[in-house]
PDB file of N, CA and C in Angstrom:
ATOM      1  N   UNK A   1      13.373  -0.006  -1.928  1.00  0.00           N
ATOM      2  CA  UNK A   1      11.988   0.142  -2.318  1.00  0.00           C
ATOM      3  C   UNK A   1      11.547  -1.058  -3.172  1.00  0.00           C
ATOM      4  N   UNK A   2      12.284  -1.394  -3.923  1.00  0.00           N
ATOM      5  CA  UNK A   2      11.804  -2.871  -4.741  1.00  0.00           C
ATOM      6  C   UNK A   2      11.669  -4.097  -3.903  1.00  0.00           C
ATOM      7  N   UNK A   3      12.649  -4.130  -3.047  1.00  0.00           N
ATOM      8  CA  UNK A   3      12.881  -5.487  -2.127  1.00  0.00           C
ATOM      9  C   UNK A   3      11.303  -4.784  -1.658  1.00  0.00           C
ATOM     10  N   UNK A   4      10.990  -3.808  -1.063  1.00  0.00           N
ATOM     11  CA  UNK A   4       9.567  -3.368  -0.300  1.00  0.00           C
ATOM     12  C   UNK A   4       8.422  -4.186  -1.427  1.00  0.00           C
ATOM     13  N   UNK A   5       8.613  -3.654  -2.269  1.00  0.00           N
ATOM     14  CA  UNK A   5       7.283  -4.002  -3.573  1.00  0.00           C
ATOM     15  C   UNK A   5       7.212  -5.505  -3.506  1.00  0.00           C
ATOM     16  N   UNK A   6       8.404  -6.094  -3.365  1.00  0.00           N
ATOM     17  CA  UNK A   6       8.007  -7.482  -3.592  1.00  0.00           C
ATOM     18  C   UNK A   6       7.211  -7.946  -1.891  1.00  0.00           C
ATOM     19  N   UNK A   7       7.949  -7.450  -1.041  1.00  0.00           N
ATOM     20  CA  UNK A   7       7.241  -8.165   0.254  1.00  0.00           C
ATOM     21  C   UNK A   7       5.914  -7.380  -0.097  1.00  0.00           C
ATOM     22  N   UNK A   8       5.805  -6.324   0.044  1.00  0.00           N
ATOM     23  CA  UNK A   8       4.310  -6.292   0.215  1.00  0.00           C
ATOM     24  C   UNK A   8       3.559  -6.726  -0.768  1.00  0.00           C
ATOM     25  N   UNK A   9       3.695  -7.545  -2.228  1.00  0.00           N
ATOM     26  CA  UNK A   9       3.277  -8.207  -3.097  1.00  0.00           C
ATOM     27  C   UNK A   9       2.637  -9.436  -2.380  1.00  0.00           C
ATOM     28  N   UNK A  10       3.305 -10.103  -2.032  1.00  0.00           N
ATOM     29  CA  UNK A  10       3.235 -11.420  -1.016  1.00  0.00           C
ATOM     30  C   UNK A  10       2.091 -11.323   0.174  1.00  0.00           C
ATOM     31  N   UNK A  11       2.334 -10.404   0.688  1.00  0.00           N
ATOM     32  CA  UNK A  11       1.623 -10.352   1.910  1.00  0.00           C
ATOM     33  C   UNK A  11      -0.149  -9.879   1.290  1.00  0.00           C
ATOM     34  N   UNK A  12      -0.281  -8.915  -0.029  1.00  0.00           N
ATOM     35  CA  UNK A  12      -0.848  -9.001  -0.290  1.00  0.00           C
ATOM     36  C   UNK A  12      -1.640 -10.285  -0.995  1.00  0.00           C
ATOM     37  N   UNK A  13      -0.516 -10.995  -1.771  1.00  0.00           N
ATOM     38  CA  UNK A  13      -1.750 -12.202  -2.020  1.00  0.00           C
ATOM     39  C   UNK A  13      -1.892 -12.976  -1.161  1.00  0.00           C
ATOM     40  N   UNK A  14      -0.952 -12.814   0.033  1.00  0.00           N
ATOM     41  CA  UNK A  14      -1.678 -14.000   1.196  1.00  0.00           C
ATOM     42  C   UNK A  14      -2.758 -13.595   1.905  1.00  0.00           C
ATOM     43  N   UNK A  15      -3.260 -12.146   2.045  1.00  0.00           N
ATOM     44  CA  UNK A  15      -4.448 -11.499   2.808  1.00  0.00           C
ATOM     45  C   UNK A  15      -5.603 -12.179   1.671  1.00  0.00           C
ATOM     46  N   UNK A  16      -5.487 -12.077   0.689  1.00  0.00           N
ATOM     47  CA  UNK A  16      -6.648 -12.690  -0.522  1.00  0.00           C
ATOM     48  C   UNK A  16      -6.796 -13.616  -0.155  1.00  0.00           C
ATOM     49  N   UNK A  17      -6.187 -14.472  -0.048  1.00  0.00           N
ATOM     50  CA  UNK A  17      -6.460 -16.085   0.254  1.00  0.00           C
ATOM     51  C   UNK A  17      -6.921 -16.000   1.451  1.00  0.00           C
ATOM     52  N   UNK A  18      -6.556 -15.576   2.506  1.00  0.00           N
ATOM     53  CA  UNK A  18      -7.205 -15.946   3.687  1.00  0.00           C
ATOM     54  C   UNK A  18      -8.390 -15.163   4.061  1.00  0.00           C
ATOM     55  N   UNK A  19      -8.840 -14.481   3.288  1.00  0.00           N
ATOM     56  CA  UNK A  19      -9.951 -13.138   3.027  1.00  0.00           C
ATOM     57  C   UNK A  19      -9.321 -12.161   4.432  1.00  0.00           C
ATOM     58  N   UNK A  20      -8.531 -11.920   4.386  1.00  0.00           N
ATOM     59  CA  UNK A  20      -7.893 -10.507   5.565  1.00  0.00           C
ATOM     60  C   UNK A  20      -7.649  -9.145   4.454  1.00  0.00           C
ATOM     61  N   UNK A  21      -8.282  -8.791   3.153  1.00  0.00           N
ATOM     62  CA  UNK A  21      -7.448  -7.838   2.935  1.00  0.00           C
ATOM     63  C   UNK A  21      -7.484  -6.621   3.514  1.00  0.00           C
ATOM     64  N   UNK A  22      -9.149  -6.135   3.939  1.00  0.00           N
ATOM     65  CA  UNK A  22      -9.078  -5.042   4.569  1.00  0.00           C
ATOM     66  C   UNK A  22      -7.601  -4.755   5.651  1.00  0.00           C
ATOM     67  N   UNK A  23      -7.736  -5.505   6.915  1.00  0.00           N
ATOM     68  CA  UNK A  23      -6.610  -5.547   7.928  1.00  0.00           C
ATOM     69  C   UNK A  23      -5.585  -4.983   6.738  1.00  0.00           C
ATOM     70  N   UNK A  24      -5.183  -6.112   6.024  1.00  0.00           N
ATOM     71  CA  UNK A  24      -3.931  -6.017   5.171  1.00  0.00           C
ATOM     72  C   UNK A  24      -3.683  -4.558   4.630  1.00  0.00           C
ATOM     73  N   UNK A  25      -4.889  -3.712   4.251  1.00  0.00           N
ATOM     74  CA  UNK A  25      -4.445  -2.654   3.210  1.00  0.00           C
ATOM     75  C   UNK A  25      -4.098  -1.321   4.759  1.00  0.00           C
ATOM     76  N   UNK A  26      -4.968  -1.903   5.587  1.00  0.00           N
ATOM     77  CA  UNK A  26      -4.610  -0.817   6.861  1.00  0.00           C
ATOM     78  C   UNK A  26      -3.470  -0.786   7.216  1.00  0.00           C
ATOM     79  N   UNK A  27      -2.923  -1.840   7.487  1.00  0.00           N
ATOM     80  CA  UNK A  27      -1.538  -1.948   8.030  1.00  0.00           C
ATOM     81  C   UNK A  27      -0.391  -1.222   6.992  1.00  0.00           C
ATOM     82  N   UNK A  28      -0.883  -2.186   5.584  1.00  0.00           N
ATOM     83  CA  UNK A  28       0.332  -0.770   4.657  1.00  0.00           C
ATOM     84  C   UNK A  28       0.172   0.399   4.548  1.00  0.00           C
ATOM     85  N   UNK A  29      -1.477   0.658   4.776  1.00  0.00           N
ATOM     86  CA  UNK A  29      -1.742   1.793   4.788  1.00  0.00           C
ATOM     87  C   UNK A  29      -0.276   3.104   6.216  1.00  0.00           C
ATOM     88  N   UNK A  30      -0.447   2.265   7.189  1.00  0.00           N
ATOM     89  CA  UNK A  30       0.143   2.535   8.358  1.00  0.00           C
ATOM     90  C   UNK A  30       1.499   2.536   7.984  1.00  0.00           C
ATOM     91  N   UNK A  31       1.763   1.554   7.582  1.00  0.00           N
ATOM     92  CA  UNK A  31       3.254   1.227   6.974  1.00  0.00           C
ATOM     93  C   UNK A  31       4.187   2.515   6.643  1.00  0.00           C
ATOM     94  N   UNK A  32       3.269   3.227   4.886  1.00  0.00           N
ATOM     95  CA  UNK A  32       4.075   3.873   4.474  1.00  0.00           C
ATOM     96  C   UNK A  32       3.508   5.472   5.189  1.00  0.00           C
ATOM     97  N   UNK A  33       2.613   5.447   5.758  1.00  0.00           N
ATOM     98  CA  UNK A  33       2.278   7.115   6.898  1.00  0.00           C
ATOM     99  C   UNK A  33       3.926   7.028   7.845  1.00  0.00           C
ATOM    100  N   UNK A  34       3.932   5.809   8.412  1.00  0.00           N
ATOM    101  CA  UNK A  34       5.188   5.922   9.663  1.00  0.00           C
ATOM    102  C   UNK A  34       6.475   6.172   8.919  1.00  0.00           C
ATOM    103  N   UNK A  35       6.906   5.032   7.371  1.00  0.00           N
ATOM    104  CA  UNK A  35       8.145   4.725   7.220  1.00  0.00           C
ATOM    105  C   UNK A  35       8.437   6.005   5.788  1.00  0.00           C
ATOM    106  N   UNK A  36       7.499   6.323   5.468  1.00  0.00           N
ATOM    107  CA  UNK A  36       7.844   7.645   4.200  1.00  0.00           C
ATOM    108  C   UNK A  36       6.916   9.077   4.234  1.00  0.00           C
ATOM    109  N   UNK A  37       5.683   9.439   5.443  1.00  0.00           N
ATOM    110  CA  UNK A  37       5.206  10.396   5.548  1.00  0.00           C
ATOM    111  C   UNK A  37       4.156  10.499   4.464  1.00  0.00           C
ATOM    112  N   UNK A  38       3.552   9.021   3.987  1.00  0.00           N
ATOM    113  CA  UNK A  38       2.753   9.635   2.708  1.00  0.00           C
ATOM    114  C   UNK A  38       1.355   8.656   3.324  1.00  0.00           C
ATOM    115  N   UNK A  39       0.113   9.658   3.077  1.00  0.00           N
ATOM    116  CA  UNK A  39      -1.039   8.742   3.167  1.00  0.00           C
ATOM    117  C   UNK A  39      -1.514   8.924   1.898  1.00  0.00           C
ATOM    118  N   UNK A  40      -1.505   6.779   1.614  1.00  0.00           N
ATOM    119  CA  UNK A  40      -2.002   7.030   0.370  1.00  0.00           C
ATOM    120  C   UNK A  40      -3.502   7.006  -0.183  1.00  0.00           C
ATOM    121  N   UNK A  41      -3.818   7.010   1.285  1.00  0.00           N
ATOM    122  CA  UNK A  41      -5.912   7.304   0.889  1.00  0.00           C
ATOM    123  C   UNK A  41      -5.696   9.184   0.109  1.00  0.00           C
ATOM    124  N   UNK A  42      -4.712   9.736   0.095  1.00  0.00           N
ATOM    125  CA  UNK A  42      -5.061  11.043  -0.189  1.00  0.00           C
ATOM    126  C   UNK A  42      -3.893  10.854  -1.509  1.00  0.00           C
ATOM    127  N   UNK A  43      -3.170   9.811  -2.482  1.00  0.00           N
ATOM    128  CA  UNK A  43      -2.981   9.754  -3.873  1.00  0.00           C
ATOM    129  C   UNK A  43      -3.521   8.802  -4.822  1.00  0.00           C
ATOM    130  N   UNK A  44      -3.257   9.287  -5.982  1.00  0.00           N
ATOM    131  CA  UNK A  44      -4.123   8.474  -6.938  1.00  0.00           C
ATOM    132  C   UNK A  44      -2.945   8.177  -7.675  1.00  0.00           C
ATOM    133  N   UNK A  45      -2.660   6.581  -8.439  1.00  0.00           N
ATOM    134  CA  UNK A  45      -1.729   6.324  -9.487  1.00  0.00           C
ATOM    135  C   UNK A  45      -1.876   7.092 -10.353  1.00  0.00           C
ATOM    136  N   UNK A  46      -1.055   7.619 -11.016  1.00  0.00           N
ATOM    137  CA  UNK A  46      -1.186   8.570 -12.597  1.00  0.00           C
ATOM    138  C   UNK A  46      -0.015   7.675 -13.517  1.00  0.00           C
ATOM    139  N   UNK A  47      -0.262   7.856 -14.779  1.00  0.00           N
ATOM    140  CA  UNK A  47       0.791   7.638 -15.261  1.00  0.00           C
ATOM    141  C   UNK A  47       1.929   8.436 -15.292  1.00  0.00           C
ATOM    142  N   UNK A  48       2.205   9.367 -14.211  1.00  0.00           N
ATOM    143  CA  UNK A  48       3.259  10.078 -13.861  1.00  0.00           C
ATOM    144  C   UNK A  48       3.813   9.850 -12.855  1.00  0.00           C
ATOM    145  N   UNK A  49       3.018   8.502 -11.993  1.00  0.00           N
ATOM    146  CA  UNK A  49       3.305   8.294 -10.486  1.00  0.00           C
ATOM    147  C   UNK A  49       2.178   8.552  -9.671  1.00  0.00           C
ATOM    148  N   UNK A  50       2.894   8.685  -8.499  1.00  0.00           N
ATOM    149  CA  UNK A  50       1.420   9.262  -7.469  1.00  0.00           C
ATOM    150  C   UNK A  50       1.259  10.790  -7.589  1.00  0.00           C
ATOM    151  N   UNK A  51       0.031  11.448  -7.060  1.00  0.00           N
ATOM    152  CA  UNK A  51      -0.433  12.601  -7.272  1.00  0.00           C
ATOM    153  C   UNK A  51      -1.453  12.096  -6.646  1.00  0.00           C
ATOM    154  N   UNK A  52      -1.464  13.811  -6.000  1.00  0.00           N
ATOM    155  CA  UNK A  52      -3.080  14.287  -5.063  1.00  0.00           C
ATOM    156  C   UNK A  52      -4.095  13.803  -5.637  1.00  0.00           C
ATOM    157  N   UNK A  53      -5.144  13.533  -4.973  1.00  0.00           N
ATOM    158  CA  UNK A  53      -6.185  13.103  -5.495  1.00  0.00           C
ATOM    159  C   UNK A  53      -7.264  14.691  -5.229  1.00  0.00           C
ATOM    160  N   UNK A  54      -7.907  14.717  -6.251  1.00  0.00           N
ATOM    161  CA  UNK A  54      -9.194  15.833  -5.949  1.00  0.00           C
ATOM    162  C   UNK A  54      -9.648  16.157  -5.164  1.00  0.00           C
TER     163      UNK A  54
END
């Protein structure tokens, strides 16, 4: 999961620079639905972690 955080760190600041982030956030979006079962349009950061959003 860390080795994960850092690539998708990267890939995120390279979507900035090239103005792609939308694409960019879809694809992780896709990413972690296929590779961990979580969509994260439906959590919110907490300082406890992720959690449902309202």
């Amino acid at each position: 999961m860390k080795l994960q955080t850092v690539i998708v760190q990267g890939g995120w600041q390279a979507s900035v620079k090239e103005k792609k982030l939308a694409a960019y956030q879809q694809g992780i979006g896709q990413l972690f639905r296929t590779q961990y079962g979580l969509n994260l349009g439906q959590l919110k950061l907490s300082s406890q972690g992720f959690v449902a959003s309202k």
